[in-house]
PDB file of N, CA and C in Angstrom:
ATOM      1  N   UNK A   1      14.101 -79.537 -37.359  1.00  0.00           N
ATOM      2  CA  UNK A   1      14.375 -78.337 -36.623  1.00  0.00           C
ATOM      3  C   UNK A   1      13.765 -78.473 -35.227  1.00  0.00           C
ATOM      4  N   UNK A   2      14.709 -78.015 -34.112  1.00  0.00           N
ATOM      5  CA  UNK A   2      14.153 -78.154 -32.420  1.00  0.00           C
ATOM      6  C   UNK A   2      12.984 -77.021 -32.426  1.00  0.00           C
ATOM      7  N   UNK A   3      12.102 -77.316 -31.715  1.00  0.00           N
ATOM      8  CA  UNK A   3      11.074 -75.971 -31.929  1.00  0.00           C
ATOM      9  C   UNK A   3      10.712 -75.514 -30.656  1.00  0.00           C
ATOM     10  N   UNK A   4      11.772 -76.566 -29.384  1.00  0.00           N
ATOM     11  CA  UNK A   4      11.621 -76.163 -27.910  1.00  0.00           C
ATOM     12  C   UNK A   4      12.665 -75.071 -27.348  1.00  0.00           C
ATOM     13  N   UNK A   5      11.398 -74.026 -26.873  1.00  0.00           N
ATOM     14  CA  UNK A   5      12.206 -72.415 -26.641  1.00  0.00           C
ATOM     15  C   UNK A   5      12.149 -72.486 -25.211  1.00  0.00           C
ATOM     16  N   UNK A   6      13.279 -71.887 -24.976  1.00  0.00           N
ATOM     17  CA  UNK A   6      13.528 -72.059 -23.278  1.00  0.00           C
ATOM     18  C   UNK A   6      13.853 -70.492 -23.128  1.00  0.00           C
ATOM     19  N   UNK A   7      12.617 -70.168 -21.542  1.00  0.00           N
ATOM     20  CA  UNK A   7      12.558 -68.887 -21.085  1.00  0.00           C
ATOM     21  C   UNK A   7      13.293 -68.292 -19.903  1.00  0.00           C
ATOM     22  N   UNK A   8      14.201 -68.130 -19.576  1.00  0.00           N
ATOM     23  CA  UNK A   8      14.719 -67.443 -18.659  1.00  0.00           C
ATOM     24  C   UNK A   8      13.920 -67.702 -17.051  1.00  0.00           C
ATOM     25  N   UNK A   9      14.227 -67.927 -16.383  1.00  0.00           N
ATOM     26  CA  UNK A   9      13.194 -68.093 -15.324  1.00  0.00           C
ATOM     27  C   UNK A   9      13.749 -67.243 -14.138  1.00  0.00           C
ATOM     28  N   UNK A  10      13.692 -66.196 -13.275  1.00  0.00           N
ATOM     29  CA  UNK A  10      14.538 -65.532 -12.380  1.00  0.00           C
ATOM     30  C   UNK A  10      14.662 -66.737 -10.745  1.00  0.00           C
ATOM     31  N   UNK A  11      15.619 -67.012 -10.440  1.00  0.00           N
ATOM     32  CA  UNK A  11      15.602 -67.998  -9.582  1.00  0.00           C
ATOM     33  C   UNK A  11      14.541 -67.590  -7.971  1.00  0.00           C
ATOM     34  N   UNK A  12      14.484 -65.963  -7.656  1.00  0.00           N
ATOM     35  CA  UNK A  12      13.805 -65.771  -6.831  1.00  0.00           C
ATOM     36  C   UNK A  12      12.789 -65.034  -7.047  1.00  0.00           C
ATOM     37  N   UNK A  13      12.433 -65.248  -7.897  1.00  0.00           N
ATOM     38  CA  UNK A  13      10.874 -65.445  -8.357  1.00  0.00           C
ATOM     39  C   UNK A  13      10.623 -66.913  -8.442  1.00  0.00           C
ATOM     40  N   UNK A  14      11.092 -67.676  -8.558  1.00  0.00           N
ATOM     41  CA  UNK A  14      10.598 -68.926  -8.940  1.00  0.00           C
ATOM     42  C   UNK A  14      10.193 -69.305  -7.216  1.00  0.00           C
ATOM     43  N   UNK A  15      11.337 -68.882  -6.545  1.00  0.00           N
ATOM     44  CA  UNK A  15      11.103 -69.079  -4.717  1.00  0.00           C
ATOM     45  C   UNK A  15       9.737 -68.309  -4.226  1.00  0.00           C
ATOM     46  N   UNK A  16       9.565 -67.108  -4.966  1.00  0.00           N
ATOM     47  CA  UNK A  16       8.406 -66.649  -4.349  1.00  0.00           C
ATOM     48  C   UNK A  16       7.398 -66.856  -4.728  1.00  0.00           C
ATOM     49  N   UNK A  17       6.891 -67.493  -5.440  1.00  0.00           N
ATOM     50  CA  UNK A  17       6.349 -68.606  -6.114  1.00  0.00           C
ATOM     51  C   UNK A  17       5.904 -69.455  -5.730  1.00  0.00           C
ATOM     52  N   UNK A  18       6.642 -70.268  -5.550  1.00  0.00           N
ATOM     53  CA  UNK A  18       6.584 -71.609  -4.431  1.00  0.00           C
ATOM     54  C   UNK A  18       6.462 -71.494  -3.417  1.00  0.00           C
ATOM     55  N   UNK A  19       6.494 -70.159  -2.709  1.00  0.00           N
ATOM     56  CA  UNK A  19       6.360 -69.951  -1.207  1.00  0.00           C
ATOM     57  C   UNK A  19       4.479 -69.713  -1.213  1.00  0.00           C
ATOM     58  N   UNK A  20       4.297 -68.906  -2.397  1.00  0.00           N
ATOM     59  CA  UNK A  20       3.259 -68.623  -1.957  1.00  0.00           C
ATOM     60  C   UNK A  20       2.264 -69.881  -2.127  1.00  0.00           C
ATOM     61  N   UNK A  21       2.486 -70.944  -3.495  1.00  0.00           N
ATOM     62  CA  UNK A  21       1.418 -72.140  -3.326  1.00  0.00           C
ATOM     63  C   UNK A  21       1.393 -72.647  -2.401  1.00  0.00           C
ATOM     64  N   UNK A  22       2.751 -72.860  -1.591  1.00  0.00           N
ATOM     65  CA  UNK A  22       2.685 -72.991  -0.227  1.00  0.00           C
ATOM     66  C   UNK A  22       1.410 -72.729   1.089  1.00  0.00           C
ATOM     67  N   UNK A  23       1.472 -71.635   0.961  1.00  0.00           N
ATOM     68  CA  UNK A  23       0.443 -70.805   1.517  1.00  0.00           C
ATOM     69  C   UNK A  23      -0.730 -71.169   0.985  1.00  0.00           C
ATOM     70  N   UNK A  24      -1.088 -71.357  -0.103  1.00  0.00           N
ATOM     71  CA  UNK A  24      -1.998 -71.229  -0.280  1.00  0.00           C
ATOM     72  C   UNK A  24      -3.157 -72.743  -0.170  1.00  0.00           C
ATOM     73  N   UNK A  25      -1.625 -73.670  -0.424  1.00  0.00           N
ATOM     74  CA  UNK A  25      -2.452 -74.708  -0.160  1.00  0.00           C
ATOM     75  C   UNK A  25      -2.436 -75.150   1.671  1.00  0.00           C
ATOM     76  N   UNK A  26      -1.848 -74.710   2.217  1.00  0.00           N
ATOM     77  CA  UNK A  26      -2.000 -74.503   3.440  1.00  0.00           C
ATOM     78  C   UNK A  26      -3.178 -73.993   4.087  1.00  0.00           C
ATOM     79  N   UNK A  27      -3.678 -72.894   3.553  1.00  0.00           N
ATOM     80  CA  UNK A  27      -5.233 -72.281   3.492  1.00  0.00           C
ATOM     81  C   UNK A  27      -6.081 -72.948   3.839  1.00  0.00           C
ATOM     82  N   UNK A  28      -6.124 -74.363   2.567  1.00  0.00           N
ATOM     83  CA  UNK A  28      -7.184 -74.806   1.997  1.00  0.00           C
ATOM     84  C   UNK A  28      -7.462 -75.874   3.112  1.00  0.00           C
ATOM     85  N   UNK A  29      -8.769 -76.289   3.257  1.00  0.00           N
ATOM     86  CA  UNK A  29      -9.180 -77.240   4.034  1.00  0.00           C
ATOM     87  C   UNK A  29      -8.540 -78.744   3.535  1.00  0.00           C
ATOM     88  N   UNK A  30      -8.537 -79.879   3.696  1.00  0.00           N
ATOM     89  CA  UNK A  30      -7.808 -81.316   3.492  1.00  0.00           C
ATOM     90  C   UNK A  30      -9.015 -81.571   2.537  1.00  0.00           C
ATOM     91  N   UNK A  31      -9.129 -82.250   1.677  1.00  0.00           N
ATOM     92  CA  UNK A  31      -9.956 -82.944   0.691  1.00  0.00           C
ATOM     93  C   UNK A  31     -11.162 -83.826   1.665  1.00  0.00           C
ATOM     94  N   UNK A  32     -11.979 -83.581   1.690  1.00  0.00           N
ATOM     95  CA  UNK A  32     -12.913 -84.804   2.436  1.00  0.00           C
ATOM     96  C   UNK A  32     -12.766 -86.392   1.730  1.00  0.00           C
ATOM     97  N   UNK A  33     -12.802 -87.080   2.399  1.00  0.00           N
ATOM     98  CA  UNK A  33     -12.953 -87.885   1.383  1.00  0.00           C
ATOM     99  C   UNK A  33     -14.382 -88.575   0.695  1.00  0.00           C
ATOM    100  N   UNK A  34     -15.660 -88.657   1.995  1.00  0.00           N
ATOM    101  CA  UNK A  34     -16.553 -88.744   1.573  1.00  0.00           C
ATOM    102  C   UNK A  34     -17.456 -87.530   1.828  1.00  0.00           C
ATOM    103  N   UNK A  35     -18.351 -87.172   0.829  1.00  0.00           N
ATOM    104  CA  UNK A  35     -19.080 -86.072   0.614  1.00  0.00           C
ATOM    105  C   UNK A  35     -20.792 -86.057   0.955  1.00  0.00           C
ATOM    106  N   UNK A  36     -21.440 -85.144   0.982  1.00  0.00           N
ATOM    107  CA  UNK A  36     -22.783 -85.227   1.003  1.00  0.00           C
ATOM    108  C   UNK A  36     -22.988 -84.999  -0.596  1.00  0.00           C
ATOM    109  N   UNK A  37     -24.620 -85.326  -1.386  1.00  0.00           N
ATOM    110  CA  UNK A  37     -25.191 -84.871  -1.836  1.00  0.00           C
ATOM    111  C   UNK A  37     -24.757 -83.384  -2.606  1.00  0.00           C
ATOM    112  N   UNK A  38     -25.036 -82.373  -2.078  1.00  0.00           N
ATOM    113  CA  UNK A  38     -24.158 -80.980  -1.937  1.00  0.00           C
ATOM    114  C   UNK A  38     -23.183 -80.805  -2.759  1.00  0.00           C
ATOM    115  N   UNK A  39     -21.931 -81.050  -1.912  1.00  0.00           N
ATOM    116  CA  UNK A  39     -20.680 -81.204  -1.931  1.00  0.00           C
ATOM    117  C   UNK A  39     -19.792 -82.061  -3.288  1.00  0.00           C
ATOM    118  N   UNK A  40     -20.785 -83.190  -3.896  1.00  0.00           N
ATOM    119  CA  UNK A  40     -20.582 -83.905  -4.761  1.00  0.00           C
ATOM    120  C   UNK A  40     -20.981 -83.498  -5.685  1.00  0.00           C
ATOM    121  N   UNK A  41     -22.226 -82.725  -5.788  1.00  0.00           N
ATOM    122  CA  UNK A  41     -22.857 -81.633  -7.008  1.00  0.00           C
ATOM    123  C   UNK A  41     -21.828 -81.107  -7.608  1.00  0.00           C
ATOM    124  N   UNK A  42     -21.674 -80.256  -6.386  1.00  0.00           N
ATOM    125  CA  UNK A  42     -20.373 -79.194  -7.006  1.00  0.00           C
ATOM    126  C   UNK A  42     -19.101 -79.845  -7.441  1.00  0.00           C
ATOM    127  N   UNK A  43     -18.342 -80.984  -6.631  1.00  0.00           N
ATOM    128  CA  UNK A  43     -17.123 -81.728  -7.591  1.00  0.00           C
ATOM    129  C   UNK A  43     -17.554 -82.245  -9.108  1.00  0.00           C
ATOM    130  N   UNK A  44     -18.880 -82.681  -8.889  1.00  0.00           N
ATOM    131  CA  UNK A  44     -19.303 -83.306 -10.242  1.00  0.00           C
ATOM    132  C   UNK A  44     -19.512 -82.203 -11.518  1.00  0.00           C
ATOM    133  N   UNK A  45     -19.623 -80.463 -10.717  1.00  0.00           N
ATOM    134  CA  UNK A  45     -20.275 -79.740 -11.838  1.00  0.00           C
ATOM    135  C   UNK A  45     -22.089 -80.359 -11.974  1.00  0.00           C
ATOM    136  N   UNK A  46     -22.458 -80.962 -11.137  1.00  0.00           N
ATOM    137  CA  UNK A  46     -24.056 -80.968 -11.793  1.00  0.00           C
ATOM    138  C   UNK A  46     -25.095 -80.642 -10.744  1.00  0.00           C
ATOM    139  N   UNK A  47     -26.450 -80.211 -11.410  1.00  0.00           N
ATOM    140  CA  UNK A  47     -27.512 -80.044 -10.134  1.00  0.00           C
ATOM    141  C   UNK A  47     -27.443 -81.054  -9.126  1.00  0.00           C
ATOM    142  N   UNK A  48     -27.587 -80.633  -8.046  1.00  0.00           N
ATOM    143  CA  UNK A  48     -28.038 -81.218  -6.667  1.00  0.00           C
ATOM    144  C   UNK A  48     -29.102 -82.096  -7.614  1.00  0.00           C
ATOM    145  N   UNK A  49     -30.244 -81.889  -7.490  1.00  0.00           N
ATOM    146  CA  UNK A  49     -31.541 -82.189  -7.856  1.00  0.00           C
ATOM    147  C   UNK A  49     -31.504 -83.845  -8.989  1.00  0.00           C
ATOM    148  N   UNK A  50     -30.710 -83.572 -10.000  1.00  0.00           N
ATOM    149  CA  UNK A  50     -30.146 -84.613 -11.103  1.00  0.00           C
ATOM    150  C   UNK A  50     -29.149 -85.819  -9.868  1.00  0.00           C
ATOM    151  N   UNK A  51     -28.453 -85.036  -9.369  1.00  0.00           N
ATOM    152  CA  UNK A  51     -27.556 -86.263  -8.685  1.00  0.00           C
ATOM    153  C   UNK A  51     -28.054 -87.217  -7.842  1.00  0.00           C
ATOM    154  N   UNK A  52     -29.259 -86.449  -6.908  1.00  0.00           N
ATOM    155  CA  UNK A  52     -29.749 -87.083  -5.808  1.00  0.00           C
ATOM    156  C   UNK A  52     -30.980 -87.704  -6.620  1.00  0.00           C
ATOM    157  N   UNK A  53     -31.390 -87.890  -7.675  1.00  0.00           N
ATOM    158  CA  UNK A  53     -32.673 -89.017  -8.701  1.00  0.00           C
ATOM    159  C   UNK A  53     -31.439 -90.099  -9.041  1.00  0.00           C
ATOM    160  N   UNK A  54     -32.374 -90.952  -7.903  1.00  0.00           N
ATOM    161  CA  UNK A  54     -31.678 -92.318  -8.065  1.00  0.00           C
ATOM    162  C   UNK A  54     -31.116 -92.982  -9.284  1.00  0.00           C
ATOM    163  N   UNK A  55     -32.302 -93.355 -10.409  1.00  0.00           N
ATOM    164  CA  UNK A  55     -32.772 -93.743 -11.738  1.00  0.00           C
ATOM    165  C   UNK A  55     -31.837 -93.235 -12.753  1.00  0.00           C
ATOM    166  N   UNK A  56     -31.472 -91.862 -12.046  1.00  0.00           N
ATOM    167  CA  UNK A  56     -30.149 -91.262 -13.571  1.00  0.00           C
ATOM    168  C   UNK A  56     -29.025 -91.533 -12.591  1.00  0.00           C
ATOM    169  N   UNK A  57     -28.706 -91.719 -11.419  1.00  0.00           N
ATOM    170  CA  UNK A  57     -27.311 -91.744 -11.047  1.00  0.00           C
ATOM    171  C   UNK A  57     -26.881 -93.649 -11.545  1.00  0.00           C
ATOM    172  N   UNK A  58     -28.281 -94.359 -11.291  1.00  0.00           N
ATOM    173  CA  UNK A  58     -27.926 -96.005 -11.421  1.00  0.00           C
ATOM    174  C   UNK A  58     -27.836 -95.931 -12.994  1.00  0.00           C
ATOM    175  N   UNK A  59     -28.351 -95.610 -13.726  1.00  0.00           N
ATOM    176  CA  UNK A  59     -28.090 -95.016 -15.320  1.00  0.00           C
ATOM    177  C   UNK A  59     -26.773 -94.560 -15.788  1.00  0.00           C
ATOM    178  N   UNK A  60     -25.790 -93.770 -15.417  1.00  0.00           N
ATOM    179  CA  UNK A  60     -25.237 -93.648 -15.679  1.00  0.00           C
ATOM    180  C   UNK A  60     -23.594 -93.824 -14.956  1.00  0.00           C
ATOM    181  N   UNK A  61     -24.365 -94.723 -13.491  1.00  0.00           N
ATOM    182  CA  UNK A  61     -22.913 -95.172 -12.973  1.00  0.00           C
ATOM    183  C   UNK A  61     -22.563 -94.109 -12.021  1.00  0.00           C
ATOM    184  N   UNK A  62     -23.035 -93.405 -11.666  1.00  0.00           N
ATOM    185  CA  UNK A  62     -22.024 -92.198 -10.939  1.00  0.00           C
ATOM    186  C   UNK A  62     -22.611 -93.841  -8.887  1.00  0.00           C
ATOM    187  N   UNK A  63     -21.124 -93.673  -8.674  1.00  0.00           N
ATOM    188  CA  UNK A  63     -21.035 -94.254  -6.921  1.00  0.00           C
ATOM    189  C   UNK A  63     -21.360 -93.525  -6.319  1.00  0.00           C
ATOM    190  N   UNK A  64     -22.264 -94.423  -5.544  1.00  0.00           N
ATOM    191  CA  UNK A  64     -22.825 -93.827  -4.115  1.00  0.00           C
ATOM    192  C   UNK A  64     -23.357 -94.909  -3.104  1.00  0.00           C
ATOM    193  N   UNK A  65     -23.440 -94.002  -1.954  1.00  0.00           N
ATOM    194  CA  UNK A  65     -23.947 -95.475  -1.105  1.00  0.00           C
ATOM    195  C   UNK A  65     -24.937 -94.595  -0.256  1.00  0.00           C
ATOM    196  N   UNK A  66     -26.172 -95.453   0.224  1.00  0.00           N
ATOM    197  CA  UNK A  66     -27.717 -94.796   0.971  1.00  0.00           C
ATOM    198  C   UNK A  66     -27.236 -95.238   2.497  1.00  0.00           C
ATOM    199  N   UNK A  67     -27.142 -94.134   3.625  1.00  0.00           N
ATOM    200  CA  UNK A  67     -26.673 -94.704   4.902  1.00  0.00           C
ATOM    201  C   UNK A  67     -28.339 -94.911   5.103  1.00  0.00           C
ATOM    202  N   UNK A  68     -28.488 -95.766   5.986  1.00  0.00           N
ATOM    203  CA  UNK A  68     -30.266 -95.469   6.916  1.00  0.00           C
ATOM    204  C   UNK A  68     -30.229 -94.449   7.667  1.00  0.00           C
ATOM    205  N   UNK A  69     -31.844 -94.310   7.210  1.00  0.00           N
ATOM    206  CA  UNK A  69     -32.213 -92.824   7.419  1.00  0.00           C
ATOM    207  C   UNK A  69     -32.254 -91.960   5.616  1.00  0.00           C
ATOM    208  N   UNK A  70     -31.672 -92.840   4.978  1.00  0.00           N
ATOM    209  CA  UNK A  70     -31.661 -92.333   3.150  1.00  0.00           C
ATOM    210  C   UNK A  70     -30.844 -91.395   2.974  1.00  0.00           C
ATOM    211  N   UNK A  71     -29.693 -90.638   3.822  1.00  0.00           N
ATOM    212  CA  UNK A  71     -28.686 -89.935   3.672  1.00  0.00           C
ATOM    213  C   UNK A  71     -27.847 -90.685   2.671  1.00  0.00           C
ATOM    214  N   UNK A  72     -27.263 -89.925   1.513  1.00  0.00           N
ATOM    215  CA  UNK A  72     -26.408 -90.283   0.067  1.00  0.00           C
ATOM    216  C   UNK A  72     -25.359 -89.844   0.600  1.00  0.00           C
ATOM    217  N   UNK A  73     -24.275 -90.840   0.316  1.00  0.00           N
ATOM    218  CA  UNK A  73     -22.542 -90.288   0.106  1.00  0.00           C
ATOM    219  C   UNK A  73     -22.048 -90.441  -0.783  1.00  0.00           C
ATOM    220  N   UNK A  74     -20.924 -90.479  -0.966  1.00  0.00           N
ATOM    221  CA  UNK A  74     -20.063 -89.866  -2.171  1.00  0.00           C
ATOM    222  C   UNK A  74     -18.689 -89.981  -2.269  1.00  0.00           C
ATOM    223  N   UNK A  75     -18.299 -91.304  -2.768  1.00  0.00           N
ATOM    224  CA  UNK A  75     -16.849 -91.253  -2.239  1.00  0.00           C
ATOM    225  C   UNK A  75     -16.098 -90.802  -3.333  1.00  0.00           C
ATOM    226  N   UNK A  76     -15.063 -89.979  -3.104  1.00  0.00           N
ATOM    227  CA  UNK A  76     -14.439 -88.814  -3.687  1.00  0.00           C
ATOM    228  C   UNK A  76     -13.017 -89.563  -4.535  1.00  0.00           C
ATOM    229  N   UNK A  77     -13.023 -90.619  -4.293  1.00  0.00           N
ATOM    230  CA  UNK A  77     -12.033 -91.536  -4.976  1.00  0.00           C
ATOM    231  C   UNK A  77     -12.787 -92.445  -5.744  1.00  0.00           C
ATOM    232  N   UNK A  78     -14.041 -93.031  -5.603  1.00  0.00           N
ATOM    233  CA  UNK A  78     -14.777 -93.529  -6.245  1.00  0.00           C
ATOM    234  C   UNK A  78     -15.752 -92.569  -7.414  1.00  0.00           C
ATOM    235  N   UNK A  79     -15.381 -91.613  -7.023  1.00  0.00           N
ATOM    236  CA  UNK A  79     -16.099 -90.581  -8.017  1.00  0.00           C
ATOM    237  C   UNK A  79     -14.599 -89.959  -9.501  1.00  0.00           C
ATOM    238  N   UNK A  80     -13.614 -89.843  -8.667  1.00  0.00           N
ATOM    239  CA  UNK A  80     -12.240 -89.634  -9.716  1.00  0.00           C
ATOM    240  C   UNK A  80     -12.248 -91.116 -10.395  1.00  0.00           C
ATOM    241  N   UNK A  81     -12.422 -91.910 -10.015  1.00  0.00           N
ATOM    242  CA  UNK A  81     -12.543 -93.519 -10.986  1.00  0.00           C
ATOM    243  C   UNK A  81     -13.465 -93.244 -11.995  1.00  0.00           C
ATOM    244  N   UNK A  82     -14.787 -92.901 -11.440  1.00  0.00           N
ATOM    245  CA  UNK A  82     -15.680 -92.604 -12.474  1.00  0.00           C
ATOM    246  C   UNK A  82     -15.555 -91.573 -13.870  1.00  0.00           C
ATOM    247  N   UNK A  83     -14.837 -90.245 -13.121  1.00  0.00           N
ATOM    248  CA  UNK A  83     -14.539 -89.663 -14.216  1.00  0.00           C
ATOM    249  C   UNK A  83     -13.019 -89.914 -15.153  1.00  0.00           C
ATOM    250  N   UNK A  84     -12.447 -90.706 -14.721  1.00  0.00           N
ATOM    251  CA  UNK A  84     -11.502 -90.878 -15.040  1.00  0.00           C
ATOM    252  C   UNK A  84     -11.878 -91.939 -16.494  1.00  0.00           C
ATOM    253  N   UNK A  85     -13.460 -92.532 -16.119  1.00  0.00           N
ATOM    254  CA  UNK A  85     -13.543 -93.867 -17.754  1.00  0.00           C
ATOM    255  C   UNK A  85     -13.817 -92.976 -18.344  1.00  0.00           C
TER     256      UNK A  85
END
């Protein structure tokens, strides 16, 4: 037995719809690609504090690179690799 139910969709609603993700991703700022400290917390979901201790980030793999001066980055494609294993 088919058990795939198909819903009616109104064609201009479906337009206003799409107009508005439009908008909305229009809004949004462009993806950075590399991040601070900060910024990587929050993509990662975890404390600032946990991310930036060296010892658990080399532990468990999360990428990063130390500019001089000891500023941490965060590359935002190297971080979707990570969560992606």
């Amino acid at each position: 037995m088919d058990a795939t139910v198909t819903i009616p969709f109104p064609p201009d609603l479906l337009e206003a719809l799409s107009q508005r993700v439009a908008e909305i991703l229009e809004q949004r700022p462009p993806a950075q690609r590399f991040m601070d400290s900060e910024n990587a917390a929050i993509y990662l979901g975890l404390p600032v504090k946990t991310l930036r201790t060296r010892s658990w980030r080399e532990r468990v793999g999360i990428p990063s690179r130390q500019l001089s001066g000891g500023r941490l980055i965060f590359d935002r494609l190297a971080l979707d690799l990570y969560l992606g294993s």
